[in-house]
Each structure stands twice: as C-alpha cells, then as structure tokens.
PDB file of N, CA and C in Angstrom:
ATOM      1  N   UNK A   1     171.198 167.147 152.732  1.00  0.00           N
ATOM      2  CA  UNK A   1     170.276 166.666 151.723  1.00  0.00           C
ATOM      3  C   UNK A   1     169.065 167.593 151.613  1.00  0.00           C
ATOM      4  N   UNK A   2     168.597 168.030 153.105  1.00  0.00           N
ATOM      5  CA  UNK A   2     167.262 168.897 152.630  1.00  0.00           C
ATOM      6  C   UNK A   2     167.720 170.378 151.992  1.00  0.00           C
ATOM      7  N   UNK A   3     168.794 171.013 152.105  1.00  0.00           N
ATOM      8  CA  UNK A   3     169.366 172.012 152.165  1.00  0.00           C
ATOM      9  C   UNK A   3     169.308 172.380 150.394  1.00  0.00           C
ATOM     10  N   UNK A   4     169.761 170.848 149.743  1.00  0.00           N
ATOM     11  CA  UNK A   4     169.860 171.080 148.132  1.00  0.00           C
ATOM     12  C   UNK A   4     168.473 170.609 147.634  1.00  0.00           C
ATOM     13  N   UNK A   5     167.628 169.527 148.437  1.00  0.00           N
ATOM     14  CA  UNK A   5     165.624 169.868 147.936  1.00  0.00           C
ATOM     15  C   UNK A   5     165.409 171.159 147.911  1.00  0.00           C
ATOM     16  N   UNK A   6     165.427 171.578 149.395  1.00  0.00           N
ATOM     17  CA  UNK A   6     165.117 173.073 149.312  1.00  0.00           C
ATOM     18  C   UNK A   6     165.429 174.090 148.528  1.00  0.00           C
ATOM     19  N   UNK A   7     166.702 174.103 147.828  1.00  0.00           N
ATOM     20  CA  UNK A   7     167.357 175.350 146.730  1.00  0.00           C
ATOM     21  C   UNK A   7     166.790 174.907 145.868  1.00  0.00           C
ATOM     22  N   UNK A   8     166.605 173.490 145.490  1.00  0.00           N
ATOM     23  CA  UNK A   8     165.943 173.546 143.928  1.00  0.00           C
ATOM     24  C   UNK A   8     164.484 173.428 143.647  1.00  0.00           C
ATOM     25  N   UNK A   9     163.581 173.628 145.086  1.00  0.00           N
ATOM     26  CA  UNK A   9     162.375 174.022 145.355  1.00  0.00           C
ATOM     27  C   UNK A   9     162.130 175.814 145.149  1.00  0.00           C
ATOM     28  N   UNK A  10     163.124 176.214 145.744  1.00  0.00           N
ATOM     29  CA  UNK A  10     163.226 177.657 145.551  1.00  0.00           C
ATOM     30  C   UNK A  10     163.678 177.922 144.259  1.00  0.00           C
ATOM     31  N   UNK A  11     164.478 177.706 143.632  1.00  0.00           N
ATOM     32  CA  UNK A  11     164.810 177.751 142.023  1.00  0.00           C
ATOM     33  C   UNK A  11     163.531 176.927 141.080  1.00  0.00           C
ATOM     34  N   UNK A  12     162.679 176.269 141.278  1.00  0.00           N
ATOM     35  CA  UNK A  12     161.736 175.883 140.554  1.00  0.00           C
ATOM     36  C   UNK A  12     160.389 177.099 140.546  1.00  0.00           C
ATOM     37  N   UNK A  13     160.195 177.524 142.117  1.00  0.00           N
ATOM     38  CA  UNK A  13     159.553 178.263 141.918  1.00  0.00           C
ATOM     39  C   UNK A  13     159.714 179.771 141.892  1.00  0.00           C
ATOM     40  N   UNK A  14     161.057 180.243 141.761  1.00  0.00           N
ATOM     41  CA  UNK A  14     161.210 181.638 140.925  1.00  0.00           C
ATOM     42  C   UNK A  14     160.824 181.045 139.704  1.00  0.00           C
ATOM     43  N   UNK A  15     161.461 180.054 138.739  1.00  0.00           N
ATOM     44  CA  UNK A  15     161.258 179.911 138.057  1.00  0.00           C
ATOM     45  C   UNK A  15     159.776 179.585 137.168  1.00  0.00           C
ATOM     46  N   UNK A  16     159.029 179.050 137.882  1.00  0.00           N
ATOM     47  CA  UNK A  16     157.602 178.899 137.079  1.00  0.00           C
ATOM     48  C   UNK A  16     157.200 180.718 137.231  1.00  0.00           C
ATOM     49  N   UNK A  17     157.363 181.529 137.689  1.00  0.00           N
ATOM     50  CA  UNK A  17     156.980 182.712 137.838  1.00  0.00           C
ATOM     51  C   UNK A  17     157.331 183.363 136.500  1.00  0.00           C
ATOM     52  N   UNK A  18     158.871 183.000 135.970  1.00  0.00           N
ATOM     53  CA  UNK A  18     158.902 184.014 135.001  1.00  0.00           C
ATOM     54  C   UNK A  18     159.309 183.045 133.650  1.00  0.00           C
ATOM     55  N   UNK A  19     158.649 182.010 133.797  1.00  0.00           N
ATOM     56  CA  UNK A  19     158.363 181.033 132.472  1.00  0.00           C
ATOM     57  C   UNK A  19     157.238 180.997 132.154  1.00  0.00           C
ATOM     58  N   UNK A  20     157.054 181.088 130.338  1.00  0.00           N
ATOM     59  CA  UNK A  20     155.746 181.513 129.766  1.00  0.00           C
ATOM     60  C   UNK A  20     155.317 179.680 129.894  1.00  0.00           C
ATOM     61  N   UNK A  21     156.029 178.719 129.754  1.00  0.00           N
ATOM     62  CA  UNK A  21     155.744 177.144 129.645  1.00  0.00           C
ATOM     63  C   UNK A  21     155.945 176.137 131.102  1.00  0.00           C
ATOM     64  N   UNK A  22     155.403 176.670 132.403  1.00  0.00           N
ATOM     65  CA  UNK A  22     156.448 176.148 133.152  1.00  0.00           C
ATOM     66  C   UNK A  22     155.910 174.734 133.948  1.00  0.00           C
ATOM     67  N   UNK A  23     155.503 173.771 132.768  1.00  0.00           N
ATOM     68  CA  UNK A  23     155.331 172.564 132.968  1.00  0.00           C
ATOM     69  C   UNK A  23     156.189 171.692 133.666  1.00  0.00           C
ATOM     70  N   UNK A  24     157.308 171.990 133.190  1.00  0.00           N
ATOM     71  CA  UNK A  24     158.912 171.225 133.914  1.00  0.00           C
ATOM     72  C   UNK A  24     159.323 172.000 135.261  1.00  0.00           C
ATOM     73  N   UNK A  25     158.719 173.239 135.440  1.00  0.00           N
ATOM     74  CA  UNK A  25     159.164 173.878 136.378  1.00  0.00           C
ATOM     75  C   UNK A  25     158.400 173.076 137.564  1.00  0.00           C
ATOM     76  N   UNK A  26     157.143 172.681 137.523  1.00  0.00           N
ATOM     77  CA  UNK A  26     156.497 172.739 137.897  1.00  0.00           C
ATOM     78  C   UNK A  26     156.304 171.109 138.619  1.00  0.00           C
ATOM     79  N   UNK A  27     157.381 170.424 137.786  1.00  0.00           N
ATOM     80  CA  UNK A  27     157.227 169.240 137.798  1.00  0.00           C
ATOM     81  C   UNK A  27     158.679 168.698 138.783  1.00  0.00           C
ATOM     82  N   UNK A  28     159.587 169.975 138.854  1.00  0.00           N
ATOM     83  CA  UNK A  28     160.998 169.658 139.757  1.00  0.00           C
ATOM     84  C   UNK A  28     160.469 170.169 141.027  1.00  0.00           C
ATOM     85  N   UNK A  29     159.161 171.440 141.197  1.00  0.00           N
ATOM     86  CA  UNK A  29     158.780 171.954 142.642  1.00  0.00           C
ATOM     87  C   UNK A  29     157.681 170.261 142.956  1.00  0.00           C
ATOM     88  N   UNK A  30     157.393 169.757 142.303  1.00  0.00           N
ATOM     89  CA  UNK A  30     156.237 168.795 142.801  1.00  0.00           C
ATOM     90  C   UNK A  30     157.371 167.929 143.536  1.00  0.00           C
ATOM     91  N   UNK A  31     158.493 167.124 142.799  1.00  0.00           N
ATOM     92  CA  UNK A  31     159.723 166.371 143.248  1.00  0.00           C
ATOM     93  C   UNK A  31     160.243 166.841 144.329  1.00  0.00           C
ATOM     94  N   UNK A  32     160.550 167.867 143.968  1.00  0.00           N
ATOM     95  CA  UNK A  32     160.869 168.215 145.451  1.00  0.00           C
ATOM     96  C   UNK A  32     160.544 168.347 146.481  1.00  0.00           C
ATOM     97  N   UNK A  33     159.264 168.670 146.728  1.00  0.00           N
ATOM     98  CA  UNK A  33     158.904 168.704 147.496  1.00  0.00           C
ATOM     99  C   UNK A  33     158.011 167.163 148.450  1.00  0.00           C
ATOM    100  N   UNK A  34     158.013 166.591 147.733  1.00  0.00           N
ATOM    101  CA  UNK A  34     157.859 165.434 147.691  1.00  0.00           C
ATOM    102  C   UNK A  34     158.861 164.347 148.029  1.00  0.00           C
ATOM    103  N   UNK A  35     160.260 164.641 147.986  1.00  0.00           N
ATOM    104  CA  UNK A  35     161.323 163.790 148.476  1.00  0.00           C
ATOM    105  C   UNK A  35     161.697 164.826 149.642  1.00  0.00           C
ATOM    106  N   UNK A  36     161.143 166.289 150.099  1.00  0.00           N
ATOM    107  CA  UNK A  36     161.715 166.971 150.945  1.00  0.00           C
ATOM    108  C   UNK A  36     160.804 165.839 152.240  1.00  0.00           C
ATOM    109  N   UNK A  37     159.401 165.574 151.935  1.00  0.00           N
ATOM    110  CA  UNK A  37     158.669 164.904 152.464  1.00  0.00           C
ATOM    111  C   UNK A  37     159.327 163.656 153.231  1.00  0.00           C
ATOM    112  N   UNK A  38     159.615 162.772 152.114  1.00  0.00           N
ATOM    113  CA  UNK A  38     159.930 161.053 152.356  1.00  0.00           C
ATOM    114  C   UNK A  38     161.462 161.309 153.157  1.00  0.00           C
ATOM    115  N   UNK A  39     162.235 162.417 152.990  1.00  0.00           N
ATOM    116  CA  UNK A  39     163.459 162.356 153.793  1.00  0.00           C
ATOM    117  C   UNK A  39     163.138 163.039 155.302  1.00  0.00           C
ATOM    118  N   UNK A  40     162.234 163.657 155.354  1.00  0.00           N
ATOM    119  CA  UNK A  40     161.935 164.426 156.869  1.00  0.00           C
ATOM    120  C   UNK A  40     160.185 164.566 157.160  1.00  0.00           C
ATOM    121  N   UNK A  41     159.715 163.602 157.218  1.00  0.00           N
ATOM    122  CA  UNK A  41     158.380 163.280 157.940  1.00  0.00           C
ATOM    123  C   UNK A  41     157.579 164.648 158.294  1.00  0.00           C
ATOM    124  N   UNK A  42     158.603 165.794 159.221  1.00  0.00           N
ATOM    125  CA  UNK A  42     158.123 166.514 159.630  1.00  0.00           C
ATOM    126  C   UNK A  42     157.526 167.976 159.170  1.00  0.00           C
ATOM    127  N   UNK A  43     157.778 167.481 157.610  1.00  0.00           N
ATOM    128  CA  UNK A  43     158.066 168.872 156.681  1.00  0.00           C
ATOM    129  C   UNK A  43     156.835 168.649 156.224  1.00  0.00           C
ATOM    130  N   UNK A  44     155.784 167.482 156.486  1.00  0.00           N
ATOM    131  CA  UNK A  44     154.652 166.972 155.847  1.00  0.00           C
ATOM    132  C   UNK A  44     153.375 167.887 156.414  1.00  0.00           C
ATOM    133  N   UNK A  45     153.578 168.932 156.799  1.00  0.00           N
ATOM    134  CA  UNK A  45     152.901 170.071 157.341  1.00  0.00           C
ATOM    135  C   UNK A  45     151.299 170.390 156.286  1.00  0.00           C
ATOM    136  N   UNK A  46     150.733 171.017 156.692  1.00  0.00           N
ATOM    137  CA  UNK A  46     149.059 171.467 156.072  1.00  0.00           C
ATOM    138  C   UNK A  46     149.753 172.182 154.983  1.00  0.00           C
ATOM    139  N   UNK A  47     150.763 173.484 155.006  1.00  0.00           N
ATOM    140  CA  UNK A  47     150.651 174.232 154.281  1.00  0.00           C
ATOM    141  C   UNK A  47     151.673 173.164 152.959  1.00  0.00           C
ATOM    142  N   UNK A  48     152.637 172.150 153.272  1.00  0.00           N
ATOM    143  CA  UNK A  48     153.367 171.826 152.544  1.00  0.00           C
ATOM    144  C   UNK A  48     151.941 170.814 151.373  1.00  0.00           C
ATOM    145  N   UNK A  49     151.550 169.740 151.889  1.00  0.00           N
ATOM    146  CA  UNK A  49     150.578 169.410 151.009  1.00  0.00           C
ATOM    147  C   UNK A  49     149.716 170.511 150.585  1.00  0.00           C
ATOM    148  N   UNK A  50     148.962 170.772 151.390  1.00  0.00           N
ATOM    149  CA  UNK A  50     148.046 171.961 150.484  1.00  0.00           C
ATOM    150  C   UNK A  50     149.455 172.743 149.332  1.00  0.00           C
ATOM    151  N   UNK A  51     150.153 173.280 148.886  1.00  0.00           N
ATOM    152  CA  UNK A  51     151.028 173.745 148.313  1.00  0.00           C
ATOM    153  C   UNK A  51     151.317 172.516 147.001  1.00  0.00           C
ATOM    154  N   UNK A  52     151.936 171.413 147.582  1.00  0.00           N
ATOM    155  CA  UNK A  52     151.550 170.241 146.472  1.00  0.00           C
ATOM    156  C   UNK A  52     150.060 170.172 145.909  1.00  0.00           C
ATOM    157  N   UNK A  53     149.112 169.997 146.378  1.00  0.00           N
ATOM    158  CA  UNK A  53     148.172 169.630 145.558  1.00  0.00           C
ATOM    159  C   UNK A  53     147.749 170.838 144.551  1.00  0.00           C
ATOM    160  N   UNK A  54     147.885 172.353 145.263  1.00  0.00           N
ATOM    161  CA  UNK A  54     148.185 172.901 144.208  1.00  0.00           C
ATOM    162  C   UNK A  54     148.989 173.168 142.990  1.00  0.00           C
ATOM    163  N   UNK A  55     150.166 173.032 142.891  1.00  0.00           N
ATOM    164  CA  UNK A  55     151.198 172.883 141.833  1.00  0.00           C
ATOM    165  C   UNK A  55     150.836 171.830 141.246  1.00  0.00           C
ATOM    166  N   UNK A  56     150.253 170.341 141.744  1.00  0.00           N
ATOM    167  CA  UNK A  56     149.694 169.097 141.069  1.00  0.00           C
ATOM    168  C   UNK A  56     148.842 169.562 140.133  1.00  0.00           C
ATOM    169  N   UNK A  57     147.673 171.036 140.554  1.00  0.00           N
ATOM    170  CA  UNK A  57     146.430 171.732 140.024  1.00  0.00           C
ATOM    171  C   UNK A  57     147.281 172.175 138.674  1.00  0.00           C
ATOM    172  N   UNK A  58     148.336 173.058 139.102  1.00  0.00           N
ATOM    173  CA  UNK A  58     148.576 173.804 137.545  1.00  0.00           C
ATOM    174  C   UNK A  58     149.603 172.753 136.944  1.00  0.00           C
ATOM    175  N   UNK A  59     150.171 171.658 137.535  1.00  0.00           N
ATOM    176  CA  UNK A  59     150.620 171.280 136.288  1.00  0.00           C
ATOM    177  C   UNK A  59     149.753 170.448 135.669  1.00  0.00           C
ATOM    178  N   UNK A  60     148.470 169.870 136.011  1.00  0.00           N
ATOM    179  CA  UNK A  60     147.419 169.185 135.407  1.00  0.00           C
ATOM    180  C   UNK A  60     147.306 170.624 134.209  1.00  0.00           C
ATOM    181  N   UNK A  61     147.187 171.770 134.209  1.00  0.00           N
ATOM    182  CA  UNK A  61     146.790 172.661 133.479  1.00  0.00           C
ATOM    183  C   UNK A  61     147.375 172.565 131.925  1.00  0.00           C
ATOM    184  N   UNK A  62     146.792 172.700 130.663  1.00  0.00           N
ATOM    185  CA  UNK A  62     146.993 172.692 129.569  1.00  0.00           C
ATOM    186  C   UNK A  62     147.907 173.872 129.427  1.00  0.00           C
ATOM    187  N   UNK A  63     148.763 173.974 129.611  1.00  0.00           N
ATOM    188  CA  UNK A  63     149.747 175.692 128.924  1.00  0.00           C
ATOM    189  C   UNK A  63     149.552 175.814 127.515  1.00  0.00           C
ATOM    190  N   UNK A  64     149.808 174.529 126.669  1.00  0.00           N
ATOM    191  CA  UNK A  64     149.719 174.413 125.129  1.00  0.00           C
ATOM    192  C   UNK A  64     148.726 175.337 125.143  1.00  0.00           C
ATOM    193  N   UNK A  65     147.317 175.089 125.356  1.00  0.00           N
ATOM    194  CA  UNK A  65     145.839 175.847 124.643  1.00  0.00           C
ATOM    195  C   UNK A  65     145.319 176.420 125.694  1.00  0.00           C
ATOM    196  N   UNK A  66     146.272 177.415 126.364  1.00  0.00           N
ATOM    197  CA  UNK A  66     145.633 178.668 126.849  1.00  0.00           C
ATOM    198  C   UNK A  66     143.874 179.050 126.497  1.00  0.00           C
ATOM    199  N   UNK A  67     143.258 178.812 127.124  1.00  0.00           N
ATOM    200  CA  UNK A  67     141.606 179.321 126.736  1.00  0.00           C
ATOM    201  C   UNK A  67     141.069 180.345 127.934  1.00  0.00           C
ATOM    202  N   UNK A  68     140.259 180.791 127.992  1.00  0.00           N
ATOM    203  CA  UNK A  68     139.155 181.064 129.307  1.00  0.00           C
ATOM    204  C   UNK A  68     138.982 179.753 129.956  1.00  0.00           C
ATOM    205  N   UNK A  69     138.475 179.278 129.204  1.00  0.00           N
ATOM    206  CA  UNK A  69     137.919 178.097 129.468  1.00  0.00           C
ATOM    207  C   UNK A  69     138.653 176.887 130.400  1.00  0.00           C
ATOM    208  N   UNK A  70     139.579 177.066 129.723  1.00  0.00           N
ATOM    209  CA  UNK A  70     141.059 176.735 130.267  1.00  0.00           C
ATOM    210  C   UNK A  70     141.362 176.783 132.013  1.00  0.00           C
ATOM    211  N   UNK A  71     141.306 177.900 131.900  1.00  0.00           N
ATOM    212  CA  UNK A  71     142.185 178.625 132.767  1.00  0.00           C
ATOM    213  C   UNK A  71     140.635 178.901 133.536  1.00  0.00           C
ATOM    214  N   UNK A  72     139.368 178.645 133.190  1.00  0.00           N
ATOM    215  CA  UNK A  72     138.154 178.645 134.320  1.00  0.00           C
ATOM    216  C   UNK A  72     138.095 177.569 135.522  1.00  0.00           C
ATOM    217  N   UNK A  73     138.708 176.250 134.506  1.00  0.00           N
ATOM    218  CA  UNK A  73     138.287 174.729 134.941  1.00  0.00           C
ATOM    219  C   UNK A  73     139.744 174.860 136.076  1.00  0.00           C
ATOM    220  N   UNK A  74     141.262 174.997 135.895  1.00  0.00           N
ATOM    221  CA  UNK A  74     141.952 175.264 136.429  1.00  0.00           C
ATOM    222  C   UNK A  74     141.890 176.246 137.564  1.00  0.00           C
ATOM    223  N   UNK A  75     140.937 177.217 137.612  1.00  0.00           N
ATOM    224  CA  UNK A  75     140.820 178.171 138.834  1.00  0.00           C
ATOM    225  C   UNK A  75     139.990 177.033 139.545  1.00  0.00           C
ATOM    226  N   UNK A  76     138.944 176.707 139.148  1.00  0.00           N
ATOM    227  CA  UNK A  76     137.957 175.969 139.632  1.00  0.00           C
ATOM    228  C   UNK A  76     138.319 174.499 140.762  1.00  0.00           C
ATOM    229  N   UNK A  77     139.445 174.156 139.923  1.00  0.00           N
ATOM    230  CA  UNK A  77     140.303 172.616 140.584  1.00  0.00           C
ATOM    231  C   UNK A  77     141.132 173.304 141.718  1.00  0.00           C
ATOM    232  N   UNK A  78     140.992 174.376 141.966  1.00  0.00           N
ATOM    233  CA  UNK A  78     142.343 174.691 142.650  1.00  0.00           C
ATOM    234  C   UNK A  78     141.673 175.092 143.873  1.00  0.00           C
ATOM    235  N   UNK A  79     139.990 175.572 143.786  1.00  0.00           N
ATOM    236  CA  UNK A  79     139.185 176.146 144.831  1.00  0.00           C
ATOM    237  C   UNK A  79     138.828 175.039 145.260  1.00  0.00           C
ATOM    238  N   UNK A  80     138.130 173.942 144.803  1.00  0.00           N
ATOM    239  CA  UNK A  80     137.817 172.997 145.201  1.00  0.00           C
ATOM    240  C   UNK A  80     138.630 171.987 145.599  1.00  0.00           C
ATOM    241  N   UNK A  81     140.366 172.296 145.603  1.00  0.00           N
ATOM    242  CA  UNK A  81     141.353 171.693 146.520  1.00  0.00           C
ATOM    243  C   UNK A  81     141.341 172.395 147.588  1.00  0.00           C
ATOM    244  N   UNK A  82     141.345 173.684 147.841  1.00  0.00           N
ATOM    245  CA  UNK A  82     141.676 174.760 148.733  1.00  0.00           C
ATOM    246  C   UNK A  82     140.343 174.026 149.730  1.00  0.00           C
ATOM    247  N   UNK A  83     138.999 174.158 149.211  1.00  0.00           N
ATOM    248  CA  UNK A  83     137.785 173.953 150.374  1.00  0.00           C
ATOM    249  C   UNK A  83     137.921 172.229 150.708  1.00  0.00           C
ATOM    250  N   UNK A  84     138.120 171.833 149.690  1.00  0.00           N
ATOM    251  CA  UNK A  84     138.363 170.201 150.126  1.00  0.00           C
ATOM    252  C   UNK A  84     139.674 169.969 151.425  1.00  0.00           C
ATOM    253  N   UNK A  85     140.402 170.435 151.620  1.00  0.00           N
ATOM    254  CA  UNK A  85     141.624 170.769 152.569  1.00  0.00           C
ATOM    255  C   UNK A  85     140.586 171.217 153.850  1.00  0.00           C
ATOM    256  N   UNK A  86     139.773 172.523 153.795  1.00  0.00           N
ATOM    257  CA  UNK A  86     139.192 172.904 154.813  1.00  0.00           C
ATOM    258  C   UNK A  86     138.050 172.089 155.357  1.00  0.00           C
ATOM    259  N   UNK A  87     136.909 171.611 154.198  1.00  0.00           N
ATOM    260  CA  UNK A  87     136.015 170.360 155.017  1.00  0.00           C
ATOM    261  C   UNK A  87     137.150 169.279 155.671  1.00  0.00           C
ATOM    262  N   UNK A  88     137.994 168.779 154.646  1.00  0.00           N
ATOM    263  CA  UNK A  88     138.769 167.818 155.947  1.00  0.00           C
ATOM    264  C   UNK A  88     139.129 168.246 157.411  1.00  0.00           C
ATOM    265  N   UNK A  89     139.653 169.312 157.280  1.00  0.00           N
ATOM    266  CA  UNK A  89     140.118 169.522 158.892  1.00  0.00           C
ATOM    267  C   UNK A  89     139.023 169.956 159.129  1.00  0.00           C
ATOM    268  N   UNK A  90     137.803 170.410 158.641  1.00  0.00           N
ATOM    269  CA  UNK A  90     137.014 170.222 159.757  1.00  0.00           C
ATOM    270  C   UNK A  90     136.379 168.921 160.365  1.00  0.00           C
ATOM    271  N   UNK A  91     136.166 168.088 159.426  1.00  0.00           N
ATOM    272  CA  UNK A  91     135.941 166.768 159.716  1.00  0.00           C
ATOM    273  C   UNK A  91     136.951 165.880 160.876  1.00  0.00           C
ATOM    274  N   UNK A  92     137.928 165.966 160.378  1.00  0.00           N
ATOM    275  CA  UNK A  92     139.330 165.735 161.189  1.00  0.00           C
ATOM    276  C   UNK A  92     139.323 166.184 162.914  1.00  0.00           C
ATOM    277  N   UNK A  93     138.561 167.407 163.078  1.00  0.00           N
ATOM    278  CA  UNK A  93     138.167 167.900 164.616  1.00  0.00           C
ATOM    279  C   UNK A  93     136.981 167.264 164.886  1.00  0.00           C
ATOM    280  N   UNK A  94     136.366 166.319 164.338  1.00  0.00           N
ATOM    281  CA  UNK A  94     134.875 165.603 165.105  1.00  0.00           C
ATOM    282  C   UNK A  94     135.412 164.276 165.501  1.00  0.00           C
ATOM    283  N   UNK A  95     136.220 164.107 166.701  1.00  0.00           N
ATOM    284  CA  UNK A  95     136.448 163.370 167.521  1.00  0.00           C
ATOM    285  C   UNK A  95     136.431 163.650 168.659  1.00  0.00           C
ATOM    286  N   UNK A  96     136.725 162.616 169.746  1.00  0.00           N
ATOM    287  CA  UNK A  96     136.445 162.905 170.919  1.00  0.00           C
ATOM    288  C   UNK A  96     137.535 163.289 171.574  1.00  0.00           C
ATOM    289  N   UNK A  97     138.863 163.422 171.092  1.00  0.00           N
ATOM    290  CA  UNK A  97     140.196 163.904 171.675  1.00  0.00           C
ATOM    291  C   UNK A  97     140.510 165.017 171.462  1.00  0.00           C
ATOM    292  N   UNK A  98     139.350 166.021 170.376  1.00  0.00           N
ATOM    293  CA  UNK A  98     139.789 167.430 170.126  1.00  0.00           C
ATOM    294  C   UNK A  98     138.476 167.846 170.725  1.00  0.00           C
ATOM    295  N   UNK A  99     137.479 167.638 171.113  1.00  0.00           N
ATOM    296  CA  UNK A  99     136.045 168.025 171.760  1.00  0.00           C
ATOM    297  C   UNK A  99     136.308 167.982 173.228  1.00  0.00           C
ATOM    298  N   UNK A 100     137.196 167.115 174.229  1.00  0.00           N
ATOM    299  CA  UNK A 100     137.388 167.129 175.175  1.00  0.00           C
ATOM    300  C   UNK A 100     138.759 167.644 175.844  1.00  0.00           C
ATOM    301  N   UNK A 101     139.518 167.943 174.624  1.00  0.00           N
ATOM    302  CA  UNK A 101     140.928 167.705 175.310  1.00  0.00           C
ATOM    303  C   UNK A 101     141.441 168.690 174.901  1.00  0.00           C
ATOM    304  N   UNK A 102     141.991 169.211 173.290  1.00  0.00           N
ATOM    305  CA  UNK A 102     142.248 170.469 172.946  1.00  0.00           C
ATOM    306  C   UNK A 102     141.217 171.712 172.891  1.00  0.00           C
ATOM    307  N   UNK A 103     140.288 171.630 172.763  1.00  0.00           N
ATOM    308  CA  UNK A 103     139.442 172.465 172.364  1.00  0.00           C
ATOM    309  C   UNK A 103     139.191 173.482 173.551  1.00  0.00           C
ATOM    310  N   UNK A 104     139.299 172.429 174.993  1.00  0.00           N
ATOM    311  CA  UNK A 104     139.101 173.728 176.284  1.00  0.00           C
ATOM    312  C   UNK A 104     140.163 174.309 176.401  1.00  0.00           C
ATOM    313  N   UNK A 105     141.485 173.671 175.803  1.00  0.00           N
ATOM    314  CA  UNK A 105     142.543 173.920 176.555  1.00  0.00           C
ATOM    315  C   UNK A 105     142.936 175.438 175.687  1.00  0.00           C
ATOM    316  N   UNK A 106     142.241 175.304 173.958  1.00  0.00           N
ATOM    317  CA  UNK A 106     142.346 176.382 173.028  1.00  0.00           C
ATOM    318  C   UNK A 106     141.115 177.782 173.712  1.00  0.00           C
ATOM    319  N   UNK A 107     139.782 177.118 174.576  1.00  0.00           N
ATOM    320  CA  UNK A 107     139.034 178.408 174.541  1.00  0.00           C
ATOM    321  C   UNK A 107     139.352 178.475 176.349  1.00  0.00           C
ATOM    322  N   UNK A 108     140.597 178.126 176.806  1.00  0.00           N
ATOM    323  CA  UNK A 108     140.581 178.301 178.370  1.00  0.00           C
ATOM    324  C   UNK A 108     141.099 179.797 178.285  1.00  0.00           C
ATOM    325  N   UNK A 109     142.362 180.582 177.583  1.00  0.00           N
ATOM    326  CA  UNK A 109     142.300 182.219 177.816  1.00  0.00           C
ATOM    327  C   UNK A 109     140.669 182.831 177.567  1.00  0.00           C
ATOM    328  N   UNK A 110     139.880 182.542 177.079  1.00  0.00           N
ATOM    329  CA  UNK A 110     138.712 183.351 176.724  1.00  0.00           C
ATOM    330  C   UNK A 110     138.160 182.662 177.879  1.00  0.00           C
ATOM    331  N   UNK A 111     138.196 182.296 178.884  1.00  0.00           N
ATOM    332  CA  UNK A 111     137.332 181.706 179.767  1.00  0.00           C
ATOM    333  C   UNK A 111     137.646 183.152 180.879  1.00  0.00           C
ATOM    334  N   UNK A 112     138.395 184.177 180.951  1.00  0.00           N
ATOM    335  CA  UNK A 112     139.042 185.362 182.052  1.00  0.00           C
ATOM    336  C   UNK A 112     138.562 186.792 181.491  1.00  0.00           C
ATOM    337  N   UNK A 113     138.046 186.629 180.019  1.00  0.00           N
ATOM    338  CA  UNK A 113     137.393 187.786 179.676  1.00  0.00           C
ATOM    339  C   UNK A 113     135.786 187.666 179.919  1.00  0.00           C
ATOM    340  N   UNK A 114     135.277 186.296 179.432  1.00  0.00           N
ATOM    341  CA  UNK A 114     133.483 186.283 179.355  1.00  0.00           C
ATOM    342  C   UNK A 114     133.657 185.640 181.238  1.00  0.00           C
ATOM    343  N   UNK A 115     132.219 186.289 181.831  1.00  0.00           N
ATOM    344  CA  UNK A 115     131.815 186.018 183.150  1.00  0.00           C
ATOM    345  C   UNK A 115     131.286 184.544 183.101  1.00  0.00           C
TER     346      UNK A 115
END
C-alpha cells in the first residue's frame, strides 16, 4: 500500500514541476501524502509535514492570475510556514525532559574538547 502512495507522490511531484497549471498536481501530492501518514504513523516526520504545509502554501496559490503580487503573498505564506515550524520546535524544547535529559546527553561529546 505505501509502495503505490509513494509512486503517485513521486509522479505528482515530477509532475507539478513541468505543469504550467499544477493545481491537481498538487492536490494528489497533498493526498498522498496524507494517507501515506494515516497508514504508517511513522512517516509523520518534521520534514514530511513541513513538505505538506508547503504544497497546502502553493496550492492555496492563484495559478489563474499570476501577479507579483501574487506570487509576493505566496512567497510570504510559505516563509512564515517555514519560521512558524522553527519557533515551534523551539518552543517544543522548553521542557524539562529536553533541558535535563537530552540536551547533556547531545552536548556530552563537546564536554572532551572544552576543559
């Protein structure tokens, strides 16, 4: 089952690449990736959402009326998904199980270089 999400995740997105309209393209990579989700929990990874909420970004995008303007507000939604992703995980590390528990265990090699 994930084997045929996955091909038509990969065939959606060659495809929005070399479609001048690729609203529908755009709308079988969102599905898919999205039932690749609900069938395997584990595929629900940072880069897989961050990746959805972008494609969510351009297919919110007007293709019909191409503008600057357009295509400003659309760069704009897509940065402010990208930093909204990064304040969360940083927020997400202000607990007391990543301050005490991962965090030495991440700066314990640098503990053999500094005196």
């Amino acid at each position: 089952m994930t084997v045929f999400f996955s091909s038509i995740l990969v065939v959606a997105l060659v495809s929005i690449i070399f479609s001048r309209r690729p609203k529908k393209f755009l709308a079988l990579a969102i599905c898919s990736l999205i039932l690749l989700a609900f069938f395997d929990c584990l595929r629900l990874q940072p880069w897989a959402y961050q990746y959805l909420l972008i494609l969510t970004v351009f297919y919110i995008h007007d293709w019909e009326n191409e503008t600057e303007n357009s295509g400003n507000q659309t760069l704009g939604l897509v940065q402010i998904t990208i930093a909204g992703i990064y304040v969360w995980s940083g927020i997400y590390k202000m607990n007391f199980t990543f301050s005490h528990e991962t965090l030495p265990a991440l700066l314990a090699p640098a503990q053999n270089l500094f005196p």
